[in-house]
C-alpha atoms as a PDB file:
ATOM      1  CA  UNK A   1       0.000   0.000   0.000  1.00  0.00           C
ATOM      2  CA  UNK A   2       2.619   2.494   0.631  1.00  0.00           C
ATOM      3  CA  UNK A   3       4.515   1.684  -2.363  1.00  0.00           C
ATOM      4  CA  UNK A   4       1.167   2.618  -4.526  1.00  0.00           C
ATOM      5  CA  UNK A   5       0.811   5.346  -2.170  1.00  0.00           C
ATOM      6  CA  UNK A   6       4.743   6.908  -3.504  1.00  0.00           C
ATOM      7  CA  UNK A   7       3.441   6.015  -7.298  1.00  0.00           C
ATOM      8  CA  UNK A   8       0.452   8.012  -6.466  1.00  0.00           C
ATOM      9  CA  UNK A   9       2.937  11.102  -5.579  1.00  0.00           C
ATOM     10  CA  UNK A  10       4.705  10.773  -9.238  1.00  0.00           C
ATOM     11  CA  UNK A  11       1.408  11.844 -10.670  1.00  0.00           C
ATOM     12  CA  UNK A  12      -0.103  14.219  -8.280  1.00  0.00           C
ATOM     13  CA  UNK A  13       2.609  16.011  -6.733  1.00  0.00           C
ATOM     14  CA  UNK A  14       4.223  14.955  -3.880  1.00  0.00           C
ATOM     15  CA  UNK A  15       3.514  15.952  -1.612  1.00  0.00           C
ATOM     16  CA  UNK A  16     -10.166  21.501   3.142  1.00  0.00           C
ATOM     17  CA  UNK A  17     -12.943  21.773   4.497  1.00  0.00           C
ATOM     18  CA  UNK A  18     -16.258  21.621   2.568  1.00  0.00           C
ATOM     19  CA  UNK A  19     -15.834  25.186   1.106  1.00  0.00           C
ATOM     20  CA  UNK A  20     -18.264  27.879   0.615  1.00  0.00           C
ATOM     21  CA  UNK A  21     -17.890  27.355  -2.554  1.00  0.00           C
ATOM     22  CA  UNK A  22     -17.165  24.019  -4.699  1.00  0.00           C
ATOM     23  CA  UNK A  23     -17.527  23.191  -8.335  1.00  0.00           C
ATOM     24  CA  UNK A  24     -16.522  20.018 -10.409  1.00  0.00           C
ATOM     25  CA  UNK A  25     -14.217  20.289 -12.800  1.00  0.00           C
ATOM     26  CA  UNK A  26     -14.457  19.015 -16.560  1.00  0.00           C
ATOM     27  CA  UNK A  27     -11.808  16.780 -16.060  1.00  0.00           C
ATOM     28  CA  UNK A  28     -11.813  13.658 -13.185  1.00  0.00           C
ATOM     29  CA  UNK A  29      -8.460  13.213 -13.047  1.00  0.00           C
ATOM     30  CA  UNK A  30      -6.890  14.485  -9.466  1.00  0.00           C
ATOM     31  CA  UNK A  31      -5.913  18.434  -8.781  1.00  0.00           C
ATOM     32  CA  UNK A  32      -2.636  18.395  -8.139  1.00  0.00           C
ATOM     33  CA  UNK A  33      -1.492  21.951  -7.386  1.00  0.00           C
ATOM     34  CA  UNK A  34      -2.954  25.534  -7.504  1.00  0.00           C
ATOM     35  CA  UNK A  35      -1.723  28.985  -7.496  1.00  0.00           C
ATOM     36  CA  UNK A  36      -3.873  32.191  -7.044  1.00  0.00           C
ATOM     37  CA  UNK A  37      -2.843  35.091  -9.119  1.00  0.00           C
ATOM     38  CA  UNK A  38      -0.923  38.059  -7.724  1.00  0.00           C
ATOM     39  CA  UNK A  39      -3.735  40.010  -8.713  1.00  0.00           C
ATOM     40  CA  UNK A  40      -6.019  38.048  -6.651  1.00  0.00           C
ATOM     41  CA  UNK A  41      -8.621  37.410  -9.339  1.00  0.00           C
ATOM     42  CA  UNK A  42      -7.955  34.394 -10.547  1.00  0.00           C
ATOM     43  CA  UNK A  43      -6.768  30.404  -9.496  1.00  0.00           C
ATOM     44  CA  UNK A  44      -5.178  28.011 -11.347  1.00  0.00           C
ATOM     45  CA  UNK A  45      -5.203  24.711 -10.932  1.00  0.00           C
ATOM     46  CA  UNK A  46      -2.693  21.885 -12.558  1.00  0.00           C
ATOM     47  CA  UNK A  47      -3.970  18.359 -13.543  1.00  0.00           C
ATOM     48  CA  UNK A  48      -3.462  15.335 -16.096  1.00  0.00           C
ATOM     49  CA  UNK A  49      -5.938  17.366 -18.177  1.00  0.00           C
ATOM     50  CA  UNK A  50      -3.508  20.454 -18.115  1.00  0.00           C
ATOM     51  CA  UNK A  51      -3.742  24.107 -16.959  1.00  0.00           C
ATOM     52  CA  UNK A  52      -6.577  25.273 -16.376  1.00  0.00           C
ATOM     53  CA  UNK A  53      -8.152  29.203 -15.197  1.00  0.00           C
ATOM     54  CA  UNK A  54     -10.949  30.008 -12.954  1.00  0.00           C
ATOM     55  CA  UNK A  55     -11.867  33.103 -11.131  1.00  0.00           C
ATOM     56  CA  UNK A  56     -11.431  33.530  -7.643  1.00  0.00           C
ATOM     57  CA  UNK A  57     -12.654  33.261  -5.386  1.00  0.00           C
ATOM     58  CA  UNK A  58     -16.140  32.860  -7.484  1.00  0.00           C
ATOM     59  CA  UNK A  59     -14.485  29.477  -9.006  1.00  0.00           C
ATOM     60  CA  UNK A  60     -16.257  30.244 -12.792  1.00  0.00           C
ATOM     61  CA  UNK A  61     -14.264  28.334 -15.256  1.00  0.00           C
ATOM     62  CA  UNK A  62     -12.023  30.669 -18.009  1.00  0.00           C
ATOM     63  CA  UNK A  63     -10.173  28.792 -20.171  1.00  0.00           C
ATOM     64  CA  UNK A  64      -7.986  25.375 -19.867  1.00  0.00           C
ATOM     65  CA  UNK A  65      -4.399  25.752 -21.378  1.00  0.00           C
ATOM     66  CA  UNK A  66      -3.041  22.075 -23.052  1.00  0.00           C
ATOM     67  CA  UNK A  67       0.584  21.182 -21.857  1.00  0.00           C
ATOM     68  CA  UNK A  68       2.518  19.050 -23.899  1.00  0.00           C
ATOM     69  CA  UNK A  69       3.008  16.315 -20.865  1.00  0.00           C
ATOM     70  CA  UNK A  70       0.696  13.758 -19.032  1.00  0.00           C
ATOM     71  CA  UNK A  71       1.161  15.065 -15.241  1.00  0.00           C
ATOM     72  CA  UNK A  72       1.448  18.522 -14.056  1.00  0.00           C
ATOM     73  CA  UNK A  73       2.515  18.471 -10.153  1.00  0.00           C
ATOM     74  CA  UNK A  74       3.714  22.081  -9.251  1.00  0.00           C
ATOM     75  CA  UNK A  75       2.682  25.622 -10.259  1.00  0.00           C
ATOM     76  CA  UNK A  76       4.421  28.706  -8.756  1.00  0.00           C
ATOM     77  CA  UNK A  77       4.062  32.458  -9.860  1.00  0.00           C
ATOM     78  CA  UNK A  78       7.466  34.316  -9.672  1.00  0.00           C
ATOM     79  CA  UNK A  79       8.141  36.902  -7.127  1.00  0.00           C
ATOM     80  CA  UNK A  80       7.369  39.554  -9.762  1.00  0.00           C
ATOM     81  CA  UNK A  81       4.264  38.132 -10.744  1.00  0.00           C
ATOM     82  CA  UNK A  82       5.569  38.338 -14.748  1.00  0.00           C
ATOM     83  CA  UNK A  83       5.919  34.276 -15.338  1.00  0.00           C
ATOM     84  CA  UNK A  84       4.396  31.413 -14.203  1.00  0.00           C
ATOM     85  CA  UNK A  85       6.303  28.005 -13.857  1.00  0.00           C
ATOM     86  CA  UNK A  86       4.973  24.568 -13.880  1.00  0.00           C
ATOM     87  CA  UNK A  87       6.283  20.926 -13.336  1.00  0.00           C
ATOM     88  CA  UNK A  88       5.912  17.237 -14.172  1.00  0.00           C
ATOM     89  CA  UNK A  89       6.778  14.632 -16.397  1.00  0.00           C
ATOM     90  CA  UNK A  90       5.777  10.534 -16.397  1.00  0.00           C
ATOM     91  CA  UNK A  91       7.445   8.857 -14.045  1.00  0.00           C
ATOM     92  CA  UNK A  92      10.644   6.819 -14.889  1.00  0.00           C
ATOM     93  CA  UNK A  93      10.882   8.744 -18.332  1.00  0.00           C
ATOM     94  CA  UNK A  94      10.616  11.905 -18.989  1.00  0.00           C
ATOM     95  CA  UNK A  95      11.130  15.410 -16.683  1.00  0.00           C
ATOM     96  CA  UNK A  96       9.044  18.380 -18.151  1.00  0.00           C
ATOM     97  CA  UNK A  97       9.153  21.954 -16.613  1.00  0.00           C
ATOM     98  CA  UNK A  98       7.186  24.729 -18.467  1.00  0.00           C
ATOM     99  CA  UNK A  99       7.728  28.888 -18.254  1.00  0.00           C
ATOM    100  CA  UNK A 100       4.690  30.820 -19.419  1.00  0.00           C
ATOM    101  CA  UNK A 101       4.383  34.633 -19.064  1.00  0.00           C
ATOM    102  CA  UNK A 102       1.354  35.773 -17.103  1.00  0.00           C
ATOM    103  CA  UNK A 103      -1.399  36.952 -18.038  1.00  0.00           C
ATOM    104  CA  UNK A 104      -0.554  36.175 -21.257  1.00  0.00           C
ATOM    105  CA  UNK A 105       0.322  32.343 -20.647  1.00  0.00           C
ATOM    106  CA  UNK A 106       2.671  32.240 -23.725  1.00  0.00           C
ATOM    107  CA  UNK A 107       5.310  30.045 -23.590  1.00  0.00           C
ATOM    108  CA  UNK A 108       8.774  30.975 -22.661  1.00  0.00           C
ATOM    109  CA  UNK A 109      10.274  27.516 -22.278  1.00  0.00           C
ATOM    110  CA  UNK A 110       8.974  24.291 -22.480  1.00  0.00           C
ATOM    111  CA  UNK A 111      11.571  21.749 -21.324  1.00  0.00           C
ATOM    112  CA  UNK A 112      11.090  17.812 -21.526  1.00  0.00           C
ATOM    113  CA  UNK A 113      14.304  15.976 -20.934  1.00  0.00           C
ATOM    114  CA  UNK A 114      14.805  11.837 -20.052  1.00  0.00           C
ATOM    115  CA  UNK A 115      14.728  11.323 -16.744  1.00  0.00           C
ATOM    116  CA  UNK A 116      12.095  11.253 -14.058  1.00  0.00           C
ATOM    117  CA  UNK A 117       8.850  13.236 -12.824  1.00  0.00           C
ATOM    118  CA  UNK A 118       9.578  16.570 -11.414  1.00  0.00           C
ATOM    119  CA  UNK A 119       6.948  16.611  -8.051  1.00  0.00           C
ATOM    120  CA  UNK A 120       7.924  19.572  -6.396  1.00  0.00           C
ATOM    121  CA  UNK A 121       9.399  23.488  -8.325  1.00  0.00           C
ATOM    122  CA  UNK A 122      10.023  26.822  -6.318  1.00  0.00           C
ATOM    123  CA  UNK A 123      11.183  30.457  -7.599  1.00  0.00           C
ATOM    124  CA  UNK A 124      14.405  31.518  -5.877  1.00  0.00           C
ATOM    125  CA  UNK A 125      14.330  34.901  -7.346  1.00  0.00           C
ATOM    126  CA  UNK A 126      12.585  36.425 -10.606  1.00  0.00           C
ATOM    127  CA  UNK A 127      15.664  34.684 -12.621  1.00  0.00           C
ATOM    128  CA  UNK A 128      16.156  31.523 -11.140  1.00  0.00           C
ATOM    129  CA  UNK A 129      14.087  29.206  -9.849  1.00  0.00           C
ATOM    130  CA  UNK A 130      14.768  24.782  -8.356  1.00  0.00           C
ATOM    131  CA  UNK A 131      13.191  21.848  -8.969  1.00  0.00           C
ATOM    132  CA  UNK A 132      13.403  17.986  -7.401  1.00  0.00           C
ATOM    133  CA  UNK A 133      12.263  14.949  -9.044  1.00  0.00           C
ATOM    134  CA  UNK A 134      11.859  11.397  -8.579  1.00  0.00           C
ATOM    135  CA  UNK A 135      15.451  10.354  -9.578  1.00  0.00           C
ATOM    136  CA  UNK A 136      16.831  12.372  -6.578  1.00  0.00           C
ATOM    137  CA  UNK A 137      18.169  15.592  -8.668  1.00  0.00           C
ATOM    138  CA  UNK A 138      17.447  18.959  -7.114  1.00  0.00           C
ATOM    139  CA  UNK A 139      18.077  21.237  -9.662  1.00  0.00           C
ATOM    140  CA  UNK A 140      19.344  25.115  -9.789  1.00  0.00           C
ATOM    141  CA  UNK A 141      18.080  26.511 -13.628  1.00  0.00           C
ATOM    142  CA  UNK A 142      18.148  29.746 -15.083  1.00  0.00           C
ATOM    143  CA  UNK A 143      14.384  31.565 -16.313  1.00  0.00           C
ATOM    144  CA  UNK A 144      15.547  33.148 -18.848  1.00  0.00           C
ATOM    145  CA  UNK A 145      17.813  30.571 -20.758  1.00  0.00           C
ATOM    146  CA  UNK A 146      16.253  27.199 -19.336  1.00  0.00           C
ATOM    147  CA  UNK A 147      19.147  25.970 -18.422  1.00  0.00           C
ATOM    148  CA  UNK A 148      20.315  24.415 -15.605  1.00  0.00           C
ATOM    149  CA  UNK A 149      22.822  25.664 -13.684  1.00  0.00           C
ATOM    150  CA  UNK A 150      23.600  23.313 -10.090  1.00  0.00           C
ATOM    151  CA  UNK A 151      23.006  19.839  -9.458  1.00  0.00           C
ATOM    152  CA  UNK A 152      22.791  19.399  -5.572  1.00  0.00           C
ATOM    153  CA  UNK A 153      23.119  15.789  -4.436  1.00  0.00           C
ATOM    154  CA  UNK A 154      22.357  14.540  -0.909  1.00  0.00           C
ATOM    155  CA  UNK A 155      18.813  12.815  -0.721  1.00  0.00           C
ATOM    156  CA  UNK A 156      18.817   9.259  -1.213  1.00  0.00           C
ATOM    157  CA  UNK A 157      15.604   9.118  -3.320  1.00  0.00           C
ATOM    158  CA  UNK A 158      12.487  11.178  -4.849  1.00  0.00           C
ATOM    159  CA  UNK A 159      12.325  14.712  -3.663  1.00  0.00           C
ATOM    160  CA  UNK A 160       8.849  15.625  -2.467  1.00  0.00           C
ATOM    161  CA  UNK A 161       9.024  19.318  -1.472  1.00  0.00           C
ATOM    162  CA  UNK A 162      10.998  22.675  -1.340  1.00  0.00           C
ATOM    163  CA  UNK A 163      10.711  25.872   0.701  1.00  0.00           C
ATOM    164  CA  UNK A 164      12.856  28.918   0.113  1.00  0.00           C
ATOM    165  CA  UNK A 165      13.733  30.758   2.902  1.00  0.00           C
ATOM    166  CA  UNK A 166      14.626  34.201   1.563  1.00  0.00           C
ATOM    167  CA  UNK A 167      15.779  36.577   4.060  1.00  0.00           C
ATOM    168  CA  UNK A 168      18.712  33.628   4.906  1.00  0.00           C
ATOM    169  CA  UNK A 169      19.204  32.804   0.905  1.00  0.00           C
ATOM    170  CA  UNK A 170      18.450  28.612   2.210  1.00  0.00           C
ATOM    171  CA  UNK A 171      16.727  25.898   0.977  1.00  0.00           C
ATOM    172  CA  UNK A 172      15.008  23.088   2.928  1.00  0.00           C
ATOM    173  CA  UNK A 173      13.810  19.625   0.885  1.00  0.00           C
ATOM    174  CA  UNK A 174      11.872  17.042   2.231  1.00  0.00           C
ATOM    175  CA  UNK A 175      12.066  13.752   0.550  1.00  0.00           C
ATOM    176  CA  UNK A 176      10.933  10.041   0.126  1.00  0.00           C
ATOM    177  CA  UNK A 177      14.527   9.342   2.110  1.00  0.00           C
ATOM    178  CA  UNK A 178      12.054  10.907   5.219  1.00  0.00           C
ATOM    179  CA  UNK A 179      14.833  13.295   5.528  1.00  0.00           C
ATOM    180  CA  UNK A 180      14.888  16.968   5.454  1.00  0.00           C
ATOM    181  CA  UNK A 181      17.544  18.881   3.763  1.00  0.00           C
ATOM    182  CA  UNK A 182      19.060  22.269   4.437  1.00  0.00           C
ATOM    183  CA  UNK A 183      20.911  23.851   1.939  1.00  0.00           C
ATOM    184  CA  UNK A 184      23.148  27.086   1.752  1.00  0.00           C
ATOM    185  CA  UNK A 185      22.090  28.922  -1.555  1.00  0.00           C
ATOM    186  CA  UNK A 186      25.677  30.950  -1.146  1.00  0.00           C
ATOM    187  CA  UNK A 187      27.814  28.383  -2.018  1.00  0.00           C
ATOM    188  CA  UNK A 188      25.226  25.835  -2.647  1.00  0.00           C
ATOM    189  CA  UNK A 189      26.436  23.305   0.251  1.00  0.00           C
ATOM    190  CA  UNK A 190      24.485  20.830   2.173  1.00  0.00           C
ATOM    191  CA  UNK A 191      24.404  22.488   5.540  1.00  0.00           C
ATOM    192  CA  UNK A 192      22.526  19.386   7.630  1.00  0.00           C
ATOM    193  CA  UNK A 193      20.302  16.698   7.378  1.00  0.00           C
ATOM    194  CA  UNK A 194      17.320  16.414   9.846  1.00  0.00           C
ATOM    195  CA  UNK A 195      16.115  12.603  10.131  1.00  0.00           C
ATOM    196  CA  UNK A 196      13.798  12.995  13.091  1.00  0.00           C
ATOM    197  CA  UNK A 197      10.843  11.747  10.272  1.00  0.00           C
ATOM    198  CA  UNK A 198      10.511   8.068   9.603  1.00  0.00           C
ATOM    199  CA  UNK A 199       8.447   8.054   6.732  1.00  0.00           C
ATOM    200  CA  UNK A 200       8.432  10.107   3.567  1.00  0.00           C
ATOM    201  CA  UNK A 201       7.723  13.921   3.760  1.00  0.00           C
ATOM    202  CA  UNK A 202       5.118  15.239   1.930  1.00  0.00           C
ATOM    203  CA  UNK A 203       4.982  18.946   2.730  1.00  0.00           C
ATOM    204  CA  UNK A 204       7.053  21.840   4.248  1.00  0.00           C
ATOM    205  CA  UNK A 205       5.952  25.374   4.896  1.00  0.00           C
ATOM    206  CA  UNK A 206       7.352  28.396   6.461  1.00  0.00           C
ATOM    207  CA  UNK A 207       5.640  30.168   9.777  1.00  0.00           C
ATOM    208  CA  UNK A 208       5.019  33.784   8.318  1.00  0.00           C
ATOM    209  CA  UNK A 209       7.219  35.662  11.064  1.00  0.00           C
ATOM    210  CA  UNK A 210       9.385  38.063   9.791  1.00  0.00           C
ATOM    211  CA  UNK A 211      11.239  38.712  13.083  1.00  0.00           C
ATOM    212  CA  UNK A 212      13.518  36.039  14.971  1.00  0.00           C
ATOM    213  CA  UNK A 213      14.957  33.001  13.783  1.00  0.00           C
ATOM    214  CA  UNK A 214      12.891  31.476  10.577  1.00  0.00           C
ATOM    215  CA  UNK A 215      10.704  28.723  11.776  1.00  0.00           C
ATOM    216  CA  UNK A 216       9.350  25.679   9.604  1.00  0.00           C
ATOM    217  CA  UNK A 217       6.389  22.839   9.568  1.00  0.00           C
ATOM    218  CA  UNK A 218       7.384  19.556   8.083  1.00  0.00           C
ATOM    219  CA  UNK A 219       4.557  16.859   7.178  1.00  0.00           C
ATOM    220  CA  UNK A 220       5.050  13.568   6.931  1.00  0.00           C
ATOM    221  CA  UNK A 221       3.569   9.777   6.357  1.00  0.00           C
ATOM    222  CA  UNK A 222       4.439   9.014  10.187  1.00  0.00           C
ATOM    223  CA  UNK A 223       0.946  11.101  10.847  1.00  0.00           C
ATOM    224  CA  UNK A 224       3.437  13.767  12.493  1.00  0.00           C
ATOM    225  CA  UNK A 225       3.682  17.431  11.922  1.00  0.00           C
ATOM    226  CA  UNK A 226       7.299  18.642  12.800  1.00  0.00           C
ATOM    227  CA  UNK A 227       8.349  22.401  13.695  1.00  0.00           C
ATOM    228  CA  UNK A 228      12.197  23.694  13.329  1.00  0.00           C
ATOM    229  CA  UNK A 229      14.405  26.097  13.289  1.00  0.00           C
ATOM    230  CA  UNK A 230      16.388  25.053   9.781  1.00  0.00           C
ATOM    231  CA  UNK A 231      19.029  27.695  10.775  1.00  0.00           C
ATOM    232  CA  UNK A 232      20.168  25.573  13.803  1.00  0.00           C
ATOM    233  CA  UNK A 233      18.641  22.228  12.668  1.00  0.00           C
ATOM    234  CA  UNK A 234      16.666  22.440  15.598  1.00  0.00           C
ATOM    235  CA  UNK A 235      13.008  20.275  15.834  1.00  0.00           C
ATOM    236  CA  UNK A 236      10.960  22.417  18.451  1.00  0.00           C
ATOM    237  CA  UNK A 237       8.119  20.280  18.433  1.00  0.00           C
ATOM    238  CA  UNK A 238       5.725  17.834  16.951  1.00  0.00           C
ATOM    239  CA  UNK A 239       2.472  16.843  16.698  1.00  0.00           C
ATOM    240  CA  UNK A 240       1.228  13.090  15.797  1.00  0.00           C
ATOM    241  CA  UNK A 241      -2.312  13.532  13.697  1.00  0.00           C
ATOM    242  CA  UNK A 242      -5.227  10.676  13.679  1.00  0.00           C
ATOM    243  CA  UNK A 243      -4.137  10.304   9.898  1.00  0.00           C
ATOM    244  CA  UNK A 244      -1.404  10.788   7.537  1.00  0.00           C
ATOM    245  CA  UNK A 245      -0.972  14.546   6.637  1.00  0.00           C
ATOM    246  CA  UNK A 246      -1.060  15.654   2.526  1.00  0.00           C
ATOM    247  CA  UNK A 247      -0.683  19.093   2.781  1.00  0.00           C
ATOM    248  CA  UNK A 248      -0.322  21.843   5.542  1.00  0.00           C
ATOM    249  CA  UNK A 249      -0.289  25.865   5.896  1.00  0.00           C
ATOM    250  CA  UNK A 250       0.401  28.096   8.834  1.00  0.00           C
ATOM    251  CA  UNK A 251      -2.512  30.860   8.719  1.00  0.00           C
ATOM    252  CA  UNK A 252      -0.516  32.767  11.723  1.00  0.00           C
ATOM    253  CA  UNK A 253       2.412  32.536  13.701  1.00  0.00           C
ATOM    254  CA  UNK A 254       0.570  30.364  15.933  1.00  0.00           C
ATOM    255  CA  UNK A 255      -1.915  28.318  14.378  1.00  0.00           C
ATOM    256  CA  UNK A 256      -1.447  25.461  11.223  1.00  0.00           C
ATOM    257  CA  UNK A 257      -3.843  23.882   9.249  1.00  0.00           C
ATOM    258  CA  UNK A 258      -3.291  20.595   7.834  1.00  0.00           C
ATOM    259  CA  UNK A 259      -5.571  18.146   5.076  1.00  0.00           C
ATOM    260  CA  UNK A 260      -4.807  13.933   5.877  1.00  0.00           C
ATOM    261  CA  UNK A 261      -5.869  11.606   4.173  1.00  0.00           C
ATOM    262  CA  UNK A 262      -8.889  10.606   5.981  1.00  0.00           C
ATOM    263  CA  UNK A 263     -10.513  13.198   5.000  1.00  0.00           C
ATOM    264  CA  UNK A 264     -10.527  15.497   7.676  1.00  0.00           C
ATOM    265  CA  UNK A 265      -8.731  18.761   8.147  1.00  0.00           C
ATOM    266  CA  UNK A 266      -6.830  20.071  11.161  1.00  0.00           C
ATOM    267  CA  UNK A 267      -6.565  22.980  12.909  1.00  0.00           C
ATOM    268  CA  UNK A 268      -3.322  23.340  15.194  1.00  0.00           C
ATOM    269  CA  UNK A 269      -2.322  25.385  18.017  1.00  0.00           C
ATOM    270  CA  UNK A 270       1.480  25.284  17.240  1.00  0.00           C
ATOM    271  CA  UNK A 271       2.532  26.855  20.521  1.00  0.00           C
ATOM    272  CA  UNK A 272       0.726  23.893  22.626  1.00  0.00           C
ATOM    273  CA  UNK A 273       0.802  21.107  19.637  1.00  0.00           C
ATOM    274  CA  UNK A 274      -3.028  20.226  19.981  1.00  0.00           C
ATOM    275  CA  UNK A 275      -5.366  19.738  17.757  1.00  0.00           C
ATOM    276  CA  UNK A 276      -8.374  22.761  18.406  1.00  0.00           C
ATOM    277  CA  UNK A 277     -10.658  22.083  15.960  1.00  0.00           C
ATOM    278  CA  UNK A 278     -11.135  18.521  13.275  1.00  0.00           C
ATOM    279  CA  UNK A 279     -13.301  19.453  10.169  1.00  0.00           C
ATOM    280  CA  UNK A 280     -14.546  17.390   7.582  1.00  0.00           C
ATOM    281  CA  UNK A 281     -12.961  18.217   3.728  1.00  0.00           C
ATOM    282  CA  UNK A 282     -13.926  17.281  -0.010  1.00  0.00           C
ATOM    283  CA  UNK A 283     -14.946  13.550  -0.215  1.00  0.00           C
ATOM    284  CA  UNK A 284     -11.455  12.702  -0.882  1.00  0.00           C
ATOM    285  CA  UNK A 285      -7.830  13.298  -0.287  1.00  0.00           C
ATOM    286  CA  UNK A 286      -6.710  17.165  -0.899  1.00  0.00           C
ATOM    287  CA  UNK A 287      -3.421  17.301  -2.406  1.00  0.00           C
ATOM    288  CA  UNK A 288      -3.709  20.975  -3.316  1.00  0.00           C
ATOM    289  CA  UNK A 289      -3.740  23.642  -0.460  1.00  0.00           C
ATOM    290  CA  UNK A 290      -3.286  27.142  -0.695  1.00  0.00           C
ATOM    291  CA  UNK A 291      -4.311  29.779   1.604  1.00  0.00           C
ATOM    292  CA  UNK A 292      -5.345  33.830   0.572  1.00  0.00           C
ATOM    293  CA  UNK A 293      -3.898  35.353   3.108  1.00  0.00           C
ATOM    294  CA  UNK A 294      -5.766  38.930   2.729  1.00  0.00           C
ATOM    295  CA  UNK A 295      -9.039  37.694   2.485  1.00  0.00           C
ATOM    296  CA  UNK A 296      -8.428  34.955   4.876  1.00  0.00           C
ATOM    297  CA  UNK A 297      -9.926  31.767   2.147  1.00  0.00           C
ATOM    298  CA  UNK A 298      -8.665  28.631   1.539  1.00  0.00           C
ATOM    299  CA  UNK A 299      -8.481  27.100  -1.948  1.00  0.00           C
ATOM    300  CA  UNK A 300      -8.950  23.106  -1.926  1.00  0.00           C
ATOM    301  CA  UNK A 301      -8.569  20.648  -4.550  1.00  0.00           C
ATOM    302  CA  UNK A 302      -7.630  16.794  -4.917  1.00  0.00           C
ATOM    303  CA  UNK A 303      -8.010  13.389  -5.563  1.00  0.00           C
ATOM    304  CA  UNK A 304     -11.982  14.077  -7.160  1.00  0.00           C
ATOM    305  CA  UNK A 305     -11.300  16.531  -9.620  1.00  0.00           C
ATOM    306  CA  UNK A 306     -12.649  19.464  -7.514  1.00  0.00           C
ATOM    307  CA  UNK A 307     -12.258  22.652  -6.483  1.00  0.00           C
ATOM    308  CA  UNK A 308     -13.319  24.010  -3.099  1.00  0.00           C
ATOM    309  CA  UNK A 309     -13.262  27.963  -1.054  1.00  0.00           C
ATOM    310  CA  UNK A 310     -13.211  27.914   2.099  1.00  0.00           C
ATOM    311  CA  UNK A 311     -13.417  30.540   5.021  1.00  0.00           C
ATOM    312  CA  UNK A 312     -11.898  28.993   7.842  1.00  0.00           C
ATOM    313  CA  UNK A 313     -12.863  31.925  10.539  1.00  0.00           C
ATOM    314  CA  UNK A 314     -16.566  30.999   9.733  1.00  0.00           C
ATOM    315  CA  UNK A 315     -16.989  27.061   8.928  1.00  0.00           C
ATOM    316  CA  UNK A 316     -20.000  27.379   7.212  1.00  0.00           C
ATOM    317  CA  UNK A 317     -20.530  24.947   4.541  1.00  0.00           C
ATOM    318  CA  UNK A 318     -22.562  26.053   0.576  1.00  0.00           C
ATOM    319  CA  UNK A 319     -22.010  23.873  -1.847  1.00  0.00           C
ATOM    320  CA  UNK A 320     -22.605  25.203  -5.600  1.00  0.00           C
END
């Protein structure tokens, strides 16, 4: 089961609440990964069926974009807000990663290489951006050429997520190795390995605090949610969940929410690692997770082919 359960990864990304709003998509095969616009007025969403453009947070279907692979896993607008960049491949073949310009969505650079399934892309800066794949490469590669530039080597196999952490110019990768990674961008060194995790990680994200020592959340298939300090290689804390964890954000400095695949969503108090509220989601697993910080929604989608909004300050459940 947990060997399927890695396959699945390849092809949806690697890894809530009912929402006020939800609407099925044309396609059935899985959301994998959404971004909303840095306008704020629209969300994408990345499947087997391609790219495809709703508005948000009203979720009425635009346009869907065809990209010349099978599975899309990651989508990330740059820091400027000028390009969008998305990931994939087929597993054990080939590794695809595609450079649009936004709004336009023309393509920039379309790359499709041998090699394996990219699950997991980040910008480091408006010119550069990294990638990790199945076959263990985390990749440095330049926008504007498409070329890659660094090969880091240190996880043992696939690489499941990245987080940038700007203001100290690291990176931190969680992989199927159940390690996390923490890498100097300076000199591009391997700084530490944190193996408190016995089972593969499937998300990392970054406590928005802009004051202190930076402060991560790493999810993982041991049904724990792990807090450190990368800087140090520190763990904090933890928190074991009734079920396995697919995707987690912090909302504040203090509280995390977190989709498992049971179902249910989370709420955390990350000061006193409890669980303060349990939730039930779509019908099935939510891969995709992304939180709108100034209106204070939640954008769902996963295994069904849907798409979900959700306030989390209210609870209250319409279904469209």
């Amino acid at each position: 089961m947990l060997l399927r359960q890695h396959c699945l990864f390849a092809f949806i990304s690697s890894l809530l609440l009912i929402g006020l709003i939800t609407v099925g998509l044309e396609a059935t095969p899985p959301v994998t990964a959404t971004a909303i616009s840095p306008d704020g007025k629209a969300i994408l969403s990345v499947s087997q069926s391609g790219l495809k453009k709703m508005t948000w947070p009203t979720l009425t279907h635009q346009q869907t974009y065809p990209i010349p692979t099978a599975n899309l896993n990651s989508i990330a607008f740059s820091p400027n807000g000028s390009a969008l960049l998305l990931a994939g491949g087929n597993p054990a073949d080939t590794a695809f990663i595609g450079i649009y310009s936004w709004p336009e969505l023309k393509p920039l650079h379309q790359i499709e290489q041998p090699g394996d399934s990219i699950l997991t892309a980040t910008w480091l800066s408006n010119l550069t951006f990294v990638t990790g794949s199945l076959d263990n490469k985390l990749m440095i590669w330049n926008a504007e050429s498409g070329q890659s530039l660094q090969t880091l080597s240190g996880h043992s196999r696939g690489i499941t997520s990245l987080r940038y952490l700007a203001r100290q110019n690291l990176l931190v990768s969680g992989g199927l190795d159940n390690s996390i990674r923490v890498w100097s961008l300076s000199d591009n060194r391997l700084l530490r390995s944190l193996t408190q995790h016995t089972h593969p990680v499937t998300c990392i994200a970054e406590c928005p605090s802009e004051e202190g020592l930076p402060l991560i959340a790493t999810a993982a298939e041991d049904r724990t949610v792990r807090f450190w300090q990368p800087t140090i290689g520190r763990m904090m804390r933890f928190i074991r969940l009734p079920a396995r964890p697919l995707a987690i954000v912090w909302v504040n400095e203090t509280i995390l929410v977190a989709t498992c695949n049971n179902g249910m969503l989370y709420t955390v108090d990350t000061l006193n690692v409890e669980v303060v509220k349990s939730t039930a989601t779509l019908p099935k697993w939510v891969y995709a997770l992304t939180y709108d910080r100034p209106r204070g929604l939640f954008a769902l989608a996963g295994s069904d082919g849907k798409l979900s909004v959700q306030n989390l300050s209210t609870f209250s459940n319409t279904d469209k």
